[in-house]
N, C-alpha and C. Protein backbone atom coordinates (compact mmCIF):
# COMPACT_ATOMS: atom_id res chain seq x y z
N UNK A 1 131.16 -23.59 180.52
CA UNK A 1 130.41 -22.37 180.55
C UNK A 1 131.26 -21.26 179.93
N UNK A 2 130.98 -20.85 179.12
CA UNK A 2 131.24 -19.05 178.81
C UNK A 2 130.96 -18.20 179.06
N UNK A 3 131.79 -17.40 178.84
CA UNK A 3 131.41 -15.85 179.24
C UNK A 3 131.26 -14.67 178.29
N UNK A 4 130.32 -13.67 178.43
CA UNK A 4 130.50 -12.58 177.42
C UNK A 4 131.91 -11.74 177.52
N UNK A 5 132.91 -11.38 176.42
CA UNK A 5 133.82 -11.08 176.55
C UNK A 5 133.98 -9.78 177.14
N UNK A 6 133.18 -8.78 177.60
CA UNK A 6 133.69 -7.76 178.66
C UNK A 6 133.31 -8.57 180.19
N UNK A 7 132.79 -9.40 180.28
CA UNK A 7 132.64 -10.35 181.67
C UNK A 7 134.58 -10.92 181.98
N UNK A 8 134.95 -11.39 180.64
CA UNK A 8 136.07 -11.50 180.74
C UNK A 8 137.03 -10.73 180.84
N UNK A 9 137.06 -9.42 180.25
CA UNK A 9 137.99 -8.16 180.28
C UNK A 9 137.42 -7.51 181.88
N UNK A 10 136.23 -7.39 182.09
CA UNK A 10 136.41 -7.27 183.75
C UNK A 10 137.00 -7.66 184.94
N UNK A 11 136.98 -9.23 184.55
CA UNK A 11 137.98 -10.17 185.42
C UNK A 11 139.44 -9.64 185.38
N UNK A 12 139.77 -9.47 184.06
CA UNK A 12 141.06 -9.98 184.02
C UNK A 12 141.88 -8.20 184.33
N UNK A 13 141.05 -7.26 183.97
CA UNK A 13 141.25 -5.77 184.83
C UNK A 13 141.73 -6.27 186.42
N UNK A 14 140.40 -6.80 187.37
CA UNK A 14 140.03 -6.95 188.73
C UNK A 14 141.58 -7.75 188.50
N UNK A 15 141.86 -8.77 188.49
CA UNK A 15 143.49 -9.40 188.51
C UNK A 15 144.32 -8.49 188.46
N UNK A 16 144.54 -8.12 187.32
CA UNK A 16 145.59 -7.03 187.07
C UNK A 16 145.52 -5.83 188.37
N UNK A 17 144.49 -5.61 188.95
CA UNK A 17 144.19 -4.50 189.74
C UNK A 17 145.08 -5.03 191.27
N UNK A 18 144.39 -6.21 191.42
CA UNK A 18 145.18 -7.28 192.49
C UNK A 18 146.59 -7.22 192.56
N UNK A 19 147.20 -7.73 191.66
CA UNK A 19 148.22 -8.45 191.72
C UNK A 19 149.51 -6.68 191.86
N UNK A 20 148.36 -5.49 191.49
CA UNK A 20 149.17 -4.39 191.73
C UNK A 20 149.73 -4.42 193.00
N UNK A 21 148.65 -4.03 193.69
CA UNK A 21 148.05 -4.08 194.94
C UNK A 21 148.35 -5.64 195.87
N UNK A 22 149.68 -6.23 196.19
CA UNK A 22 149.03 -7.37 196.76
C UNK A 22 149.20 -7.02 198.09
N UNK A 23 149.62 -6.43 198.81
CA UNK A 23 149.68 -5.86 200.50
C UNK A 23 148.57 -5.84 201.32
N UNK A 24 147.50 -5.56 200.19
CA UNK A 24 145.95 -4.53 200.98
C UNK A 24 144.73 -6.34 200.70
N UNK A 25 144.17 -6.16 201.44
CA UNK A 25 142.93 -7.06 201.27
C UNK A 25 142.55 -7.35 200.13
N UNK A 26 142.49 -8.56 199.18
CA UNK A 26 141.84 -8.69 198.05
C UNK A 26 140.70 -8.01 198.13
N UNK A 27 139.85 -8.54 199.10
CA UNK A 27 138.75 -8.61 198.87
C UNK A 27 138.29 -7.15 198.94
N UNK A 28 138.46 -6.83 199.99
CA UNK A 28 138.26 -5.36 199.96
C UNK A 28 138.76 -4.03 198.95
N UNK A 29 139.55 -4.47 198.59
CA UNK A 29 140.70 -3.50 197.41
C UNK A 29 140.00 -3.83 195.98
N UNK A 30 139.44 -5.32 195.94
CA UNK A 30 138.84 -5.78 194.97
C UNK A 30 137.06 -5.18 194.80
N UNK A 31 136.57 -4.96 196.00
CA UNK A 31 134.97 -4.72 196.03
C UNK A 31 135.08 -2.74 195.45
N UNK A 32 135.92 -2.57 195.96
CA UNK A 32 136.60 -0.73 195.82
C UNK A 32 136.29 -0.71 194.13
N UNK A 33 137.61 -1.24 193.40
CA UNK A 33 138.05 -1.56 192.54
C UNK A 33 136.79 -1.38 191.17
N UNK A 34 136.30 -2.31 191.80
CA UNK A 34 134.56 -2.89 191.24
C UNK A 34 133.68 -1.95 190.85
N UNK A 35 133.46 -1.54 192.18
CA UNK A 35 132.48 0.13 192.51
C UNK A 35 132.91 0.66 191.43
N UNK A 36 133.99 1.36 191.91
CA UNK A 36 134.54 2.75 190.85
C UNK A 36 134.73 2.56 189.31
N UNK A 37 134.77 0.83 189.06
CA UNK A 37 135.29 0.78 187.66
C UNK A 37 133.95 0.68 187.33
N UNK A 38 132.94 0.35 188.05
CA UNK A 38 131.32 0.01 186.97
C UNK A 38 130.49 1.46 187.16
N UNK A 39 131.50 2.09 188.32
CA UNK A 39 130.51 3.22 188.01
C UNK A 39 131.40 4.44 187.06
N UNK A 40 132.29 4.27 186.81
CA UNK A 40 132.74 4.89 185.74
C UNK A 40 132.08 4.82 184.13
N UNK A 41 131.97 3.27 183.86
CA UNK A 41 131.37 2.51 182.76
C UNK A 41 130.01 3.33 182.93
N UNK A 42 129.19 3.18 183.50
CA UNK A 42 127.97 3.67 183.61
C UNK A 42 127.91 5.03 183.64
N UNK A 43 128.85 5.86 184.31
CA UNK A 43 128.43 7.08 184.06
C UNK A 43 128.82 7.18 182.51
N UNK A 44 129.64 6.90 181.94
CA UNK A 44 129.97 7.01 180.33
C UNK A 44 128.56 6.51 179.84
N UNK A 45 127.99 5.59 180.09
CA UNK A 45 126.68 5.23 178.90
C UNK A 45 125.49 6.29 179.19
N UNK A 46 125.56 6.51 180.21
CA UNK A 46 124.71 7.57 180.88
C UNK A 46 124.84 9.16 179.74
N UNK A 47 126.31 9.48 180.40
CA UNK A 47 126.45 10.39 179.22
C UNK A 47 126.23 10.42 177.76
N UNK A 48 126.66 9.27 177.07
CA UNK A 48 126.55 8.88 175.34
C UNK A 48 125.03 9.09 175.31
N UNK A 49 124.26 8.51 176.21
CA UNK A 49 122.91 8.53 175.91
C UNK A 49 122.20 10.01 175.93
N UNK A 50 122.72 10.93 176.83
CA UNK A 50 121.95 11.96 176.96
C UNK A 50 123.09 12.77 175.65
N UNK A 51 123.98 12.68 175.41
CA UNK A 51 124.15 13.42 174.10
C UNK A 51 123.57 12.85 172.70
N UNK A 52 123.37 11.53 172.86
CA UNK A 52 122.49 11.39 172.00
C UNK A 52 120.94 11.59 171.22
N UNK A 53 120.45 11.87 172.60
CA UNK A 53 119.04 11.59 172.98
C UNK A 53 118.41 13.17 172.59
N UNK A 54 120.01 14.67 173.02
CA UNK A 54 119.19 15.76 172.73
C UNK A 54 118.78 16.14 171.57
N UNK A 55 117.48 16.37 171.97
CA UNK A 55 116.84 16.80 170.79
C UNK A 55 116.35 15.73 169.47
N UNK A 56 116.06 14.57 170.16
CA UNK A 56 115.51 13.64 169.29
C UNK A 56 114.67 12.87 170.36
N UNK A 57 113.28 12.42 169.64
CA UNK A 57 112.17 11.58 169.87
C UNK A 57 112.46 10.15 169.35
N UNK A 58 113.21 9.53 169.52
CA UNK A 58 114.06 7.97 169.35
C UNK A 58 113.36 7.24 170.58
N UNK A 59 113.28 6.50 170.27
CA UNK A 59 113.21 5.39 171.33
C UNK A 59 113.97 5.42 172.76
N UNK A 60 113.43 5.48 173.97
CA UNK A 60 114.43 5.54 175.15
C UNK A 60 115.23 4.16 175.28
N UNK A 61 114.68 3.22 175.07
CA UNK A 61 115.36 2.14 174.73
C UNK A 61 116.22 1.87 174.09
N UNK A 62 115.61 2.47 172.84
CA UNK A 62 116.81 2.17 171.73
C UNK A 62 118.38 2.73 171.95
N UNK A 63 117.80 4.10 172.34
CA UNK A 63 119.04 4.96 172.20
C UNK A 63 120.15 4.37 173.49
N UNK A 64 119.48 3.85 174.67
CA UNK A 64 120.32 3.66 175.63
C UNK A 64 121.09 1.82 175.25
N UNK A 65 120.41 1.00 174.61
CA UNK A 65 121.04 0.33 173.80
C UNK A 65 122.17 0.91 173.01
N UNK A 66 121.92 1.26 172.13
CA UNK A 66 123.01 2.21 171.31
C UNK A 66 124.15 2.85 172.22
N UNK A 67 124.05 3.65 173.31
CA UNK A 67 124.78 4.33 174.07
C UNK A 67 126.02 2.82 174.82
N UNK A 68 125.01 1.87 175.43
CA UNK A 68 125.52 0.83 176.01
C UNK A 68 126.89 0.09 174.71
N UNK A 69 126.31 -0.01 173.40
CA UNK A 69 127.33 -0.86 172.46
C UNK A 69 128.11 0.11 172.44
N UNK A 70 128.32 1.58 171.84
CA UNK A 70 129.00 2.47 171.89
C UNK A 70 130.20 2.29 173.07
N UNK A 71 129.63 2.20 174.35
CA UNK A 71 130.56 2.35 175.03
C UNK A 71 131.53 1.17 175.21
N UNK A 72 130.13 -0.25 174.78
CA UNK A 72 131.39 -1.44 175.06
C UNK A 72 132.22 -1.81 174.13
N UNK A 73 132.19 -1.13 172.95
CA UNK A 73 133.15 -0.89 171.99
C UNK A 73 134.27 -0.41 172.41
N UNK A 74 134.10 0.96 172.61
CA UNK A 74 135.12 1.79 173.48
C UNK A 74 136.35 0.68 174.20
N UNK A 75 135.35 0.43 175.11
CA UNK A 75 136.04 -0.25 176.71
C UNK A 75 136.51 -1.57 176.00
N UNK A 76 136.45 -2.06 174.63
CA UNK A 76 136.94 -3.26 174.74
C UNK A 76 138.66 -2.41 173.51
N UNK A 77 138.26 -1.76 172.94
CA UNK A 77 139.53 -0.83 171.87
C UNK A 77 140.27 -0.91 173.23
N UNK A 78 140.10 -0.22 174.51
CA UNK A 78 140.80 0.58 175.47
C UNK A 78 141.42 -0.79 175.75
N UNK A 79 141.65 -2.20 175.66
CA UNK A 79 141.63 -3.39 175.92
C UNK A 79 141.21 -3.46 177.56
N UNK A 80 140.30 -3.39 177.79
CA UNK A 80 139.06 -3.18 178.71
C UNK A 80 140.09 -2.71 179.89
N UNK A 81 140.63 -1.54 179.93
CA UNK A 81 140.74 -0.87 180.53
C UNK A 81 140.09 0.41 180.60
N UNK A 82 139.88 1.41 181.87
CA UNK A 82 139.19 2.12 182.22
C UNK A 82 140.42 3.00 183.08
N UNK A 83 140.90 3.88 182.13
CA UNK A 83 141.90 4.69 182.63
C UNK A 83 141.66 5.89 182.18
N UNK A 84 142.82 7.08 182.16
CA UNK A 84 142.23 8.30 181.02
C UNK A 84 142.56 8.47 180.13
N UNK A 85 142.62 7.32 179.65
CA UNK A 85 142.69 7.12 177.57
C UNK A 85 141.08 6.71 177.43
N UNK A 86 140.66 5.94 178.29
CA UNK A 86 139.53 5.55 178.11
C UNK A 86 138.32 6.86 178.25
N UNK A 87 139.04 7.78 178.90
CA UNK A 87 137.51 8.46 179.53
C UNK A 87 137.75 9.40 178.17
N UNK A 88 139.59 10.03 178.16
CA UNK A 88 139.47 10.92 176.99
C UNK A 88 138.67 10.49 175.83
N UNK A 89 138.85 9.09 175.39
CA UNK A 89 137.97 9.09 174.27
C UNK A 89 136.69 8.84 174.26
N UNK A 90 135.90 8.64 175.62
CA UNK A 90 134.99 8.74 176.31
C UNK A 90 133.99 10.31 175.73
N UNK A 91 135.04 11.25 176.38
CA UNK A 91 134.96 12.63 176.14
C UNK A 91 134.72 13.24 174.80
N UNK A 92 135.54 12.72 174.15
CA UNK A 92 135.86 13.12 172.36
C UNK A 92 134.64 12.54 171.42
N UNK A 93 133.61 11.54 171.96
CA UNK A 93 132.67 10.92 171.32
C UNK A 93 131.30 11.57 172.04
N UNK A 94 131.75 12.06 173.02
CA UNK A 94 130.52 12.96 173.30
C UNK A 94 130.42 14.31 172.65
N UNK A 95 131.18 14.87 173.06
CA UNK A 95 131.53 16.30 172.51
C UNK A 95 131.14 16.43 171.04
N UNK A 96 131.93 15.22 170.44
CA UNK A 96 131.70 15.10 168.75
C UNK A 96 129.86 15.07 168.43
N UNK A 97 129.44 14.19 169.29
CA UNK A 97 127.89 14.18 169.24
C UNK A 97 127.07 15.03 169.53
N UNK A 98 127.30 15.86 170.55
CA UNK A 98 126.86 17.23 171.05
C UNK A 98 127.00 18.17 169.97
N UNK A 99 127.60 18.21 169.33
CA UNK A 99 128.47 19.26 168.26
C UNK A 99 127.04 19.64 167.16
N UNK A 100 126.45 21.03 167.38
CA UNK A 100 124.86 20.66 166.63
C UNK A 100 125.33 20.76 164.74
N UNK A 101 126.66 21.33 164.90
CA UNK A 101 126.97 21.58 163.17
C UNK A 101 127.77 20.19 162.90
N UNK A 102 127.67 19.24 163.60
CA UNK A 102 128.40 17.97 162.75
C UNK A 102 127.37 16.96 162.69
N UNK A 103 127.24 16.01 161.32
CA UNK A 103 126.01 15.62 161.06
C UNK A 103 126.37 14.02 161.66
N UNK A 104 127.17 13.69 162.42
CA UNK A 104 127.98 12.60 163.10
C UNK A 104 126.40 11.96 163.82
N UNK A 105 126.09 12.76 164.61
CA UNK A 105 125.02 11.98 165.38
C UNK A 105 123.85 11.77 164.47
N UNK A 106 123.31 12.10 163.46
CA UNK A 106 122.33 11.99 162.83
C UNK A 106 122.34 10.72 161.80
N UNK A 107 124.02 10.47 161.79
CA UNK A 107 124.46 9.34 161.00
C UNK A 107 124.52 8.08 161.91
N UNK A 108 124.40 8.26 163.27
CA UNK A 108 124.90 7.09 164.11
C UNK A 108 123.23 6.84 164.42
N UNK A 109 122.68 8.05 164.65
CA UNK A 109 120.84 7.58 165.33
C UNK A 109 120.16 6.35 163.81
N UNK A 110 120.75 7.09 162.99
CA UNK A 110 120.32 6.74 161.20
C UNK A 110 120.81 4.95 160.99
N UNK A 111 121.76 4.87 161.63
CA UNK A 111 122.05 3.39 161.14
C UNK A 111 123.18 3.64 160.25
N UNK A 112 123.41 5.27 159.49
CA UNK A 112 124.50 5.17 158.23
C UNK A 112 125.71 4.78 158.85
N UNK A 113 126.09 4.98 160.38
CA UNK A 113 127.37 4.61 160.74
C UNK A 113 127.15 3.43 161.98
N UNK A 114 127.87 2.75 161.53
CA UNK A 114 128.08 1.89 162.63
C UNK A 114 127.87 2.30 164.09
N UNK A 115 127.29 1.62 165.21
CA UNK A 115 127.85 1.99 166.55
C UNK A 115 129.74 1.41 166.70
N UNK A 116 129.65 0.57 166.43
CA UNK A 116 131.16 -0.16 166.46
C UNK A 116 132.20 0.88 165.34
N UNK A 117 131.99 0.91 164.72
CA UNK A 117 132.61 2.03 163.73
C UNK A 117 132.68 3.24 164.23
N UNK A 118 131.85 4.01 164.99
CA UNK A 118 131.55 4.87 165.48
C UNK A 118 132.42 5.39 166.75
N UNK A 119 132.82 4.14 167.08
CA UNK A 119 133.11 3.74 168.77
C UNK A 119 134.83 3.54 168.27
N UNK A 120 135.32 3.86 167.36
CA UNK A 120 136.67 3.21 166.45
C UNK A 120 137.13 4.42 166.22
N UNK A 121 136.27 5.62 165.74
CA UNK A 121 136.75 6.65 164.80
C UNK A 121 137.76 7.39 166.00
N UNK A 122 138.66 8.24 165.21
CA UNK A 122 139.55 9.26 165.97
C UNK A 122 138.81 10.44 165.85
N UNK A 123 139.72 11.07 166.78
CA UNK A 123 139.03 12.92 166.56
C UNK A 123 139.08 13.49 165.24
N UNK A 124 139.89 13.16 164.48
CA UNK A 124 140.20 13.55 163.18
C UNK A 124 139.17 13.14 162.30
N UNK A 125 138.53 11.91 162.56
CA UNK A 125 137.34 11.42 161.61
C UNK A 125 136.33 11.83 161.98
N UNK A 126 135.94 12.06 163.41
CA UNK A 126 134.91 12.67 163.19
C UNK A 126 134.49 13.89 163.39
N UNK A 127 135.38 14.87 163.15
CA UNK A 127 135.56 16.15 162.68
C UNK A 127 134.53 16.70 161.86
N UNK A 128 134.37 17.44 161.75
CA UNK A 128 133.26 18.29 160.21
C UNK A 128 134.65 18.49 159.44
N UNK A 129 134.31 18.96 157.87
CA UNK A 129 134.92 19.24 156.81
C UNK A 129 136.00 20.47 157.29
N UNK A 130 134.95 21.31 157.79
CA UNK A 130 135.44 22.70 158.41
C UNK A 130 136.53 22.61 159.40
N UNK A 131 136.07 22.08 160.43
CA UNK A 131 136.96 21.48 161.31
C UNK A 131 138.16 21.05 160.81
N UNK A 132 138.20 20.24 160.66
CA UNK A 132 139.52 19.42 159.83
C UNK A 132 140.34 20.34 159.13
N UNK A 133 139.66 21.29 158.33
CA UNK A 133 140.57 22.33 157.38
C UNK A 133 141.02 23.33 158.42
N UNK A 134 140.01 24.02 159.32
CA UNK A 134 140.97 24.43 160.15
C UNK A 134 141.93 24.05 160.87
N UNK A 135 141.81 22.70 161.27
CA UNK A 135 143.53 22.27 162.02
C UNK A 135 144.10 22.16 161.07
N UNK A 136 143.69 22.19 160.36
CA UNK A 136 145.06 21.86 159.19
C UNK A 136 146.11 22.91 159.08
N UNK A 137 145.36 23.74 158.63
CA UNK A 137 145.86 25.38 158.38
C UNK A 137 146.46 25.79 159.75
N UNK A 138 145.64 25.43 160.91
CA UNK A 138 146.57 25.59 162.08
C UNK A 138 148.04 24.53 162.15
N UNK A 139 147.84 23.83 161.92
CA UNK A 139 148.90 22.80 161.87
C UNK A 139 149.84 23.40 161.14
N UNK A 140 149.80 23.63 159.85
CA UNK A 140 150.88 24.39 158.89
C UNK A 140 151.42 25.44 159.09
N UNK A 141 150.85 26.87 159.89
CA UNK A 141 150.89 27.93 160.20
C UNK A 141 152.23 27.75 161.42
N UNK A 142 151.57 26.87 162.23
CA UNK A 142 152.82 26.03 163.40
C UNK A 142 153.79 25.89 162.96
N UNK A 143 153.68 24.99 161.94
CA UNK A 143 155.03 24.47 161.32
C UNK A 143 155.52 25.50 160.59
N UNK A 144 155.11 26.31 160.36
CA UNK A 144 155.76 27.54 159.08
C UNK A 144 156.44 28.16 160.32
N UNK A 145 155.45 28.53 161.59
CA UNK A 145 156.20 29.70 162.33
C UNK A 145 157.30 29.20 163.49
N UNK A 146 157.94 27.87 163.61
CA UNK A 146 158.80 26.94 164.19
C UNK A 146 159.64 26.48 163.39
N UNK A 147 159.26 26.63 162.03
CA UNK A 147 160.66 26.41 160.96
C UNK A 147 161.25 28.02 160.73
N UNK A 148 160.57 28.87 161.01
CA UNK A 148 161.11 30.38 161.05
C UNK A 148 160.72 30.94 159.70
N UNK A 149 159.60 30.72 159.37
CA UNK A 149 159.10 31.19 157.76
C UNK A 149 158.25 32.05 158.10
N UNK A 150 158.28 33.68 157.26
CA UNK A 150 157.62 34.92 157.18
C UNK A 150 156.28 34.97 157.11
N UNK A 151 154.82 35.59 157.00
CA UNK A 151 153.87 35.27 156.19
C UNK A 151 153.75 35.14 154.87
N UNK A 152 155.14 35.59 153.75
CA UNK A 152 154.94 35.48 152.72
C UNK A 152 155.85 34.13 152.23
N UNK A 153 155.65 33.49 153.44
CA UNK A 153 156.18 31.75 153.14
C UNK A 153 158.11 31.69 152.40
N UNK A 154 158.40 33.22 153.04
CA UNK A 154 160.16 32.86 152.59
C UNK A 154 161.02 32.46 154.15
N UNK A 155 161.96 32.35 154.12
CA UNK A 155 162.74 31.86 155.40
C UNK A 155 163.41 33.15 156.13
N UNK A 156 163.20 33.32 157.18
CA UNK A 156 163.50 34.48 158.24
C UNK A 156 164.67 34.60 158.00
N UNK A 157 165.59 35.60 157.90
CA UNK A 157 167.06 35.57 157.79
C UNK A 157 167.61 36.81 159.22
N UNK A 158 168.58 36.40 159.45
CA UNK A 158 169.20 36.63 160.54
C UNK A 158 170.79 37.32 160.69
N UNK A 159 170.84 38.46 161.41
CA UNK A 159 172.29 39.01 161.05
C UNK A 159 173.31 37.52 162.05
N UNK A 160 174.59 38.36 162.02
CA UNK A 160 175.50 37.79 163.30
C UNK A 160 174.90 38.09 164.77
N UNK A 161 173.99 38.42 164.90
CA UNK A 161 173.90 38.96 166.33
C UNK A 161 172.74 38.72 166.74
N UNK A 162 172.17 37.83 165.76
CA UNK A 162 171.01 37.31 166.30
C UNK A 162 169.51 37.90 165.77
N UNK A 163 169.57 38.97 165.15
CA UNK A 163 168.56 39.41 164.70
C UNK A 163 167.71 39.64 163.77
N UNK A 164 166.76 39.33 163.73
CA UNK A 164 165.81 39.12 162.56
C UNK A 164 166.05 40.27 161.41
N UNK A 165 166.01 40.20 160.23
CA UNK A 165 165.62 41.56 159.72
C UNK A 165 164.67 41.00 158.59
């Protein structure tokens, strides 16, 4: 018999969760365990779906399909862990979808992007154009004003005594 491979990354979490824990009741530490990790999972598809869903006449089906692969993408990258790497990027794929000036969700409802692709990208990819150029410029501005460079991009100079001029 086989199993679907988050059937298997569930198990092998619930072990790992065990073998933390071996003092306290399997069974009981294990039923805990269970609860909180499927209702975590679920509240995430829950969410993907309702940021997906605003403001579009899609299929209720469809979209909560979609929301469901989305997330088991996620949870299997996270190597089916459910920690807060998992929820942050949990977070970062909602937000990105919510976002009404990034055309991200219109590409994922569309078919142009993968759900699995989708479920892969970093914050950086799925950024708007705009976005992106502004961290950038923030990024450089950082680095200009931590390497000690002026606004007119020359190097701060300094007496003996410490002071800028």
């Amino acid at each position: 018999m086989s199993f679907p491979k988050t059937t298997l990354c569930l198990l092998d979490s619930l072990k790992q969760h065990l073998l933390f824990y071996p003092r306290y009741h399997s069974q009981c530490i294990g039923s805990l365990f269970l609860s909180s990790f499927m209702e975590t999972r679920r509240k995430s598809q829950d969410l993907l779906h309702k940021a997906l869903s605003s403001g579009q006449d899609s299929g209720e089906q469809d979209l909560s399909d979609l929301a469901k692969t989305i997330e088991e993408a996620i949870y299997e990258q996270q190597n089916c862990q459910v920690d807060s790497a998992y929820k942050e990027i949990i977070r970062s794929h909602i937000l990105n979808l919510k976002d009404s000036r990034n055309p991200l969700k219109h590409q994922v409802l569309s078919g142009e992007v993968d759900p699995v692709e989708f479920a892969a990208m970093t914050a950086t990819e799925m950024a708007t154009a705009d976005r992106r150029r502004s961290n950038e410029e923030l990024r450089r501005s950082s680095l200009q004003a931590s390497m000690g460079y002026t606004a007119d991009n020359r190097p701060k100079h300094r007496d003996l005594e410490g002071e800028e001029s």
